[in-house]
PDB file of N, CA and C in Angstrom:
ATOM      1  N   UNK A   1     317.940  44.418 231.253  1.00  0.00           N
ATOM      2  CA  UNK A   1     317.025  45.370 230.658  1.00  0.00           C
ATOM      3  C   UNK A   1     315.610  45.028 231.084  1.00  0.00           C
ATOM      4  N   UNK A   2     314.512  45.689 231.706  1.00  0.00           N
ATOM      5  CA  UNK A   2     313.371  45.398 231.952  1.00  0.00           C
ATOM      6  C   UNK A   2     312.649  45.974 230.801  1.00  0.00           C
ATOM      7  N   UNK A   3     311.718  44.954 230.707  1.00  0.00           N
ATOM      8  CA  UNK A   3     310.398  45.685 229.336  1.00  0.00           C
ATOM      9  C   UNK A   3     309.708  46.178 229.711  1.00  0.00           C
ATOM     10  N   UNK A   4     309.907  46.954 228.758  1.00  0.00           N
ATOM     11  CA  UNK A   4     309.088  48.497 229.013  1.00  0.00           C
ATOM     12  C   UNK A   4     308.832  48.821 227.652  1.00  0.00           C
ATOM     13  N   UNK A   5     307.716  49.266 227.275  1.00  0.00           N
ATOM     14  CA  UNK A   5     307.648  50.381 225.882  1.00  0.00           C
ATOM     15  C   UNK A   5     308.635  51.257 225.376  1.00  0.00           C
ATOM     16  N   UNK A   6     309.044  50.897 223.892  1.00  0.00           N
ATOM     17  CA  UNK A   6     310.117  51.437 223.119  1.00  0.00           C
ATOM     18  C   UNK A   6     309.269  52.810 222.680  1.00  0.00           C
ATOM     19  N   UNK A   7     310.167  53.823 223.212  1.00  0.00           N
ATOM     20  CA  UNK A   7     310.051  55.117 223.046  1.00  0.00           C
ATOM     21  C   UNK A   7     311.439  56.021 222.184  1.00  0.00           C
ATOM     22  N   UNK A   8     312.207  55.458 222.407  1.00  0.00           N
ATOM     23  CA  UNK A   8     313.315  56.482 221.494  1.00  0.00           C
ATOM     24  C   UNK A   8     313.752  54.750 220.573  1.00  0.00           C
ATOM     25  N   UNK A   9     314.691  55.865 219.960  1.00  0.00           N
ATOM     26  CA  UNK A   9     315.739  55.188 219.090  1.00  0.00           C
ATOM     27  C   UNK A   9     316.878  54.428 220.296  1.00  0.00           C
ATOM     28  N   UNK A  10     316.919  55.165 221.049  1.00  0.00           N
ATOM     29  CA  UNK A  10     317.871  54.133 221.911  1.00  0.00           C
ATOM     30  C   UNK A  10     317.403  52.774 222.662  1.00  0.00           C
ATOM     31  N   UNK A  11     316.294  53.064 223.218  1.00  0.00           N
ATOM     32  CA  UNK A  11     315.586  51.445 223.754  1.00  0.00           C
ATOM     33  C   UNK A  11     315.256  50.941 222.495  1.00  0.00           C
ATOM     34  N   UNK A  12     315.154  51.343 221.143  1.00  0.00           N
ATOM     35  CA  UNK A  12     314.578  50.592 220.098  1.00  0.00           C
ATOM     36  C   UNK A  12     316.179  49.622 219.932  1.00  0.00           C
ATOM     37  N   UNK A  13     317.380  50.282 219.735  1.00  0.00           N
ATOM     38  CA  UNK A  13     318.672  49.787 219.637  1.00  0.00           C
ATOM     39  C   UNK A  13     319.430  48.838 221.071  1.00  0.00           C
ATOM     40  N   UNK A  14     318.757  48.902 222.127  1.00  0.00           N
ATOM     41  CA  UNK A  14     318.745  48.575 223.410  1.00  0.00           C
ATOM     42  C   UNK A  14     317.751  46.913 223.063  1.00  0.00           C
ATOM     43  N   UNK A  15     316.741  46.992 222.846  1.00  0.00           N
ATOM     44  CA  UNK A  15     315.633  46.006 223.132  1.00  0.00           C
ATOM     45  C   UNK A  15     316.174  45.043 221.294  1.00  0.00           C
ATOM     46  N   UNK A  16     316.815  45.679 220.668  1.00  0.00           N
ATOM     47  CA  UNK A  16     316.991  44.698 219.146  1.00  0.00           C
ATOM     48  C   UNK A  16     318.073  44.099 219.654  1.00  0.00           C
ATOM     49  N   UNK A  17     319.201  44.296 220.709  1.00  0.00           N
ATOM     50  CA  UNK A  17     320.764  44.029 221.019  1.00  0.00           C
ATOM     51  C   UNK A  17     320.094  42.972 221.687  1.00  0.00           C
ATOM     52  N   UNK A  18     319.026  43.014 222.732  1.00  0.00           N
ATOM     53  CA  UNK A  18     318.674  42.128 223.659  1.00  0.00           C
ATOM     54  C   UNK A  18     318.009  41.033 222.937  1.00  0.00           C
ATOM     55  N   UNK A  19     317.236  41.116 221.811  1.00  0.00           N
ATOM     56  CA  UNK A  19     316.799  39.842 220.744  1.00  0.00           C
ATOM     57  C   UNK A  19     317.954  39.221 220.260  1.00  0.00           C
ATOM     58  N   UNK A  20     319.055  40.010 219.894  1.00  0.00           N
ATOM     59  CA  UNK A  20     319.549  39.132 219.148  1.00  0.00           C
ATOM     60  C   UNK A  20     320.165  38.395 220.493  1.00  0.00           C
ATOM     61  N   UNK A  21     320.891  38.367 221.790  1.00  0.00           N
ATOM     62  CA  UNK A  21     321.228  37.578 222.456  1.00  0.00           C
ATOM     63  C   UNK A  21     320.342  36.637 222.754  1.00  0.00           C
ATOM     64  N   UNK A  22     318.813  36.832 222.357  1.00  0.00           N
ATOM     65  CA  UNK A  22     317.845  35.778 223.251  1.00  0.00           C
ATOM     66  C   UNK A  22     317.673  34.575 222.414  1.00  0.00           C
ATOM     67  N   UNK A  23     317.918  35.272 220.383  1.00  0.00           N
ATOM     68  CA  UNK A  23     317.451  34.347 219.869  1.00  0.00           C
ATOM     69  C   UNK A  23     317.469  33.548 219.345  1.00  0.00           C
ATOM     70  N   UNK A  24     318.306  32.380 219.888  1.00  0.00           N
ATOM     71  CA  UNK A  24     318.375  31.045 220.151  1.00  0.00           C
ATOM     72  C   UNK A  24     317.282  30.361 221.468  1.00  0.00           C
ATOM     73  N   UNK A  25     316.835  31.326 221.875  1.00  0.00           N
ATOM     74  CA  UNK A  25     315.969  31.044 223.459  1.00  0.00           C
ATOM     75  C   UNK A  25     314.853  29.794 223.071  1.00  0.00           C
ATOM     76  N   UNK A  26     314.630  28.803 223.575  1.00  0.00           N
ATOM     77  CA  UNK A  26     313.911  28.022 223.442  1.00  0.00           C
ATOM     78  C   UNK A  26     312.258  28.485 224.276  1.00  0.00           C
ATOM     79  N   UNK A  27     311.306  27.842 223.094  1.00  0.00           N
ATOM     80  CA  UNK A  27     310.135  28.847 223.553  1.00  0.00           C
ATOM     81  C   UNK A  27     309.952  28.162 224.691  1.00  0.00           C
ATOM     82  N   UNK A  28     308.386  28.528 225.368  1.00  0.00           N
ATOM     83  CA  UNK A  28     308.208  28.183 226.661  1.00  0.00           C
ATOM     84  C   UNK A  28     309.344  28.135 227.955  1.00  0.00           C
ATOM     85  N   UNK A  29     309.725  29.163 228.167  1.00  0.00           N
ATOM     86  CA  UNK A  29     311.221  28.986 228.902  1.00  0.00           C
ATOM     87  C   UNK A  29     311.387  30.604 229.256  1.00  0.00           C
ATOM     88  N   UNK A  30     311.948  31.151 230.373  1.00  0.00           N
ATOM     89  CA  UNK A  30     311.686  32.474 230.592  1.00  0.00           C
ATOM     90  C   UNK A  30     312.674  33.243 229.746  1.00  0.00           C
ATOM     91  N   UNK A  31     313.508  32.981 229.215  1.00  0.00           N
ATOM     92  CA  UNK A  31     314.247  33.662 227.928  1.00  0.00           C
ATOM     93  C   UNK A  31     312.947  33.630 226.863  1.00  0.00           C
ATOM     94  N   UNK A  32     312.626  32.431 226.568  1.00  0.00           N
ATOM     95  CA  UNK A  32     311.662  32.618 225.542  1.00  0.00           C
ATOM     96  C   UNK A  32     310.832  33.798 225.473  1.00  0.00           C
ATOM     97  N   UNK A  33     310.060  33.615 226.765  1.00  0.00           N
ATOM     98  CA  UNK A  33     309.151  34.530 226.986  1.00  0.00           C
ATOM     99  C   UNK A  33     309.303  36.124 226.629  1.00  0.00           C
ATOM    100  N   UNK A  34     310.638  36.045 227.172  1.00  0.00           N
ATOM    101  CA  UNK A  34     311.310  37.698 227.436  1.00  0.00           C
ATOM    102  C   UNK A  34     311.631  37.740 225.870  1.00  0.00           C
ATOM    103  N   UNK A  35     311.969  37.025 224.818  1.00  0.00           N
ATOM    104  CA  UNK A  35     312.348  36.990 223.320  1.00  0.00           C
ATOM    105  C   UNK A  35     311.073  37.410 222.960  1.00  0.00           C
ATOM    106  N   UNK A  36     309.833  36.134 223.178  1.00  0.00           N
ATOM    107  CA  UNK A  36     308.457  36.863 222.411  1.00  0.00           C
ATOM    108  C   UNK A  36     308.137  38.237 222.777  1.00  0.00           C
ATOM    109  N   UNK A  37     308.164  38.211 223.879  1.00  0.00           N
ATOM    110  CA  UNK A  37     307.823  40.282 224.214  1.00  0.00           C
ATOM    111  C   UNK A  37     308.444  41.206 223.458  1.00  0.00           C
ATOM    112  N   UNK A  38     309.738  40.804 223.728  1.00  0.00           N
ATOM    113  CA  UNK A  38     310.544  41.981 222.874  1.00  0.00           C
ATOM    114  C   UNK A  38     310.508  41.919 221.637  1.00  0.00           C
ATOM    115  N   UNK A  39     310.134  41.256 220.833  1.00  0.00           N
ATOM    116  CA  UNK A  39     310.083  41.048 219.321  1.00  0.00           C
ATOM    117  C   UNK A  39     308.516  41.875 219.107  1.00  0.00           C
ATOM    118  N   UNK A  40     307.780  41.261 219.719  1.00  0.00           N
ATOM    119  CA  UNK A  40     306.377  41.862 220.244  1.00  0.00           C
ATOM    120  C   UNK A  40     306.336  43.862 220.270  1.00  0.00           C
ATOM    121  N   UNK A  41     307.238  43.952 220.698  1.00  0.00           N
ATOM    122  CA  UNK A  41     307.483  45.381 221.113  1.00  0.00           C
ATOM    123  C   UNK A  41     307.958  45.967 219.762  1.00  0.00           C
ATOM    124  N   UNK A  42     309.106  45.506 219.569  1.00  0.00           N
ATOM    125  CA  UNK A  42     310.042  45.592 218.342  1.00  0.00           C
ATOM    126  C   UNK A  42     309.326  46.154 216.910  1.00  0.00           C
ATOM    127  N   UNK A  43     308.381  45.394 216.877  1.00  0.00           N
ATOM    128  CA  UNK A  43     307.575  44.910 215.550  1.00  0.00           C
ATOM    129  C   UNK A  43     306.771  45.977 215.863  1.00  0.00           C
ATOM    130  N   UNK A  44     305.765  46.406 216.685  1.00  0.00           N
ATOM    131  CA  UNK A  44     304.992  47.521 216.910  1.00  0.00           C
ATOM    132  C   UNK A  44     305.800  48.717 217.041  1.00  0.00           C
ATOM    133  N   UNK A  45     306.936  49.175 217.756  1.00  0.00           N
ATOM    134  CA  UNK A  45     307.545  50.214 217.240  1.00  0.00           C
ATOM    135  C   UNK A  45     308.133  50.161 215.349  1.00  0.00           C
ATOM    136  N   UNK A  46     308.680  49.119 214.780  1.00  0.00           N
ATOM    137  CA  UNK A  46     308.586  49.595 213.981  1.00  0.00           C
ATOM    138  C   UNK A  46     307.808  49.772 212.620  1.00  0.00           C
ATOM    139  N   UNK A  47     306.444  48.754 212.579  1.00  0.00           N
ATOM    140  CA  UNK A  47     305.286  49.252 212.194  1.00  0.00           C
ATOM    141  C   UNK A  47     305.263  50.741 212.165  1.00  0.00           C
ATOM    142  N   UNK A  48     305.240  51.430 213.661  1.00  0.00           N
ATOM    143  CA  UNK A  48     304.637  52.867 213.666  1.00  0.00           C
ATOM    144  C   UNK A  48     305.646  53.994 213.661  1.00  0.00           C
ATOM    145  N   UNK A  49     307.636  54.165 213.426  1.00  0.00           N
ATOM    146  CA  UNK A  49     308.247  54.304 212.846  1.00  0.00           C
ATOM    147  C   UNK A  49     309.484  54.309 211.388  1.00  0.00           C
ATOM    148  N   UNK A  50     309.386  53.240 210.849  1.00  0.00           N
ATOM    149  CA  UNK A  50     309.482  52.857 209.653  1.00  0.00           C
ATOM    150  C   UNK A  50     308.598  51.669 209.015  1.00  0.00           C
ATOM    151  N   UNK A  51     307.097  52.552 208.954  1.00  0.00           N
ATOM    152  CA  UNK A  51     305.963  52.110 207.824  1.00  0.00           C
ATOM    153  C   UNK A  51     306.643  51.612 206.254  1.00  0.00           C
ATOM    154  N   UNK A  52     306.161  50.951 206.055  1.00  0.00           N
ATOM    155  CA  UNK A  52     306.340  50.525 204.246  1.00  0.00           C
ATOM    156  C   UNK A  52     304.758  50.780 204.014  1.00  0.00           C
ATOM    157  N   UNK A  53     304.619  51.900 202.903  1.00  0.00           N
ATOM    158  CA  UNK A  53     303.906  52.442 202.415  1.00  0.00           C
ATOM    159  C   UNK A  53     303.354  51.315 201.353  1.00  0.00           C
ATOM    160  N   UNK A  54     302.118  51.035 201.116  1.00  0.00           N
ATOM    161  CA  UNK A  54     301.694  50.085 199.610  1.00  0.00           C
ATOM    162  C   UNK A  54     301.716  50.723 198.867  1.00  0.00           C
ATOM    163  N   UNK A  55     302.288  49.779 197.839  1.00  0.00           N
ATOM    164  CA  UNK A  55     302.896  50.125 196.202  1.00  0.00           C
ATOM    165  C   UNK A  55     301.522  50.717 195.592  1.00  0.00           C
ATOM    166  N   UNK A  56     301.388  51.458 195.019  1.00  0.00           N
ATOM    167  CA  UNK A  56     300.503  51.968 193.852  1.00  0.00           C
ATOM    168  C   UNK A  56     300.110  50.629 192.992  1.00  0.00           C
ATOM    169  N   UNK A  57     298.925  50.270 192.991  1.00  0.00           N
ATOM    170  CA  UNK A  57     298.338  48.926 192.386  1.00  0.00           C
ATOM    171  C   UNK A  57     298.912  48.855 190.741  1.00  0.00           C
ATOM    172  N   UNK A  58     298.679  50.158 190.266  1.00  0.00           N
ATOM    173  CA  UNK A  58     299.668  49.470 188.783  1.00  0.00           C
ATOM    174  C   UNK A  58     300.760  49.250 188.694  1.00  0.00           C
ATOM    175  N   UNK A  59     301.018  50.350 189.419  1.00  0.00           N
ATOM    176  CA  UNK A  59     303.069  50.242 189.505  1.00  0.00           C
ATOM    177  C   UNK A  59     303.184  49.115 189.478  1.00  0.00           C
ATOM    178  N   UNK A  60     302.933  48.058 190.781  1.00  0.00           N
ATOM    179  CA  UNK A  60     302.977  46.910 190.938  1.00  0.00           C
ATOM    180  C   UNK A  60     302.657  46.016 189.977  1.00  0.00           C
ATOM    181  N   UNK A  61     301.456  46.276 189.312  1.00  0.00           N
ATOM    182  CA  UNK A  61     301.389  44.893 188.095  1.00  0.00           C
ATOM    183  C   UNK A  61     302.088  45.231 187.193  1.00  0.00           C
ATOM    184  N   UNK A  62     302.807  46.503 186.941  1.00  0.00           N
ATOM    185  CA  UNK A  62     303.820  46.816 185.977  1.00  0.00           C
ATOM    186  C   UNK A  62     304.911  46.143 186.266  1.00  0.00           C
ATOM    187  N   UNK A  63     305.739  45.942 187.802  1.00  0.00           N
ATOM    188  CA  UNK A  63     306.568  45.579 187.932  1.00  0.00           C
ATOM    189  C   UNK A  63     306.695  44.393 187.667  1.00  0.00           C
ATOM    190  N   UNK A  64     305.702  43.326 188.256  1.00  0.00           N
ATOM    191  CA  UNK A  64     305.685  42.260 187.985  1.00  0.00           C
ATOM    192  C   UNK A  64     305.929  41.283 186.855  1.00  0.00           C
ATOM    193  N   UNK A  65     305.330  42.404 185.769  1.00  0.00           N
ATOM    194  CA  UNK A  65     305.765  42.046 184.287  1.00  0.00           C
ATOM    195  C   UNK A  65     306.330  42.364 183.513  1.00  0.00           C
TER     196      UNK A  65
END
């Protein structure tokens, strides 16, 4: 798989298949490398497709207690 920017749901399911084989990858090491990118990628697609919205500030201290 070459890295490239996750654009669909399929390189998003493509590039998560390829983390999980990497990640055992020891850092500094070109698996590593190719692990930090893609996690790198990963994390910014899904930041900007499945957002977690912040809780409503009381809700939250309601919940808490």
């Amino acid at each position: 798989m070459d890295i490239r920017p996750i654009r669909t749901e399929a390189d998003y399911r493509a590039a998560l298949a390829e983390v999980d084989k990497l990640f055992n990858a020891r850092p500094k090491t070109p698996e590593g490398d190719r692990l930090e990118l893609l996690t790198t990628l990963v994390e910014a697609y899904e930041a900007q497709h499945y957002a977690i919205p912040a809780p409503d500030p009381v809700e939250a201290i309601k919940y808490l207690m």
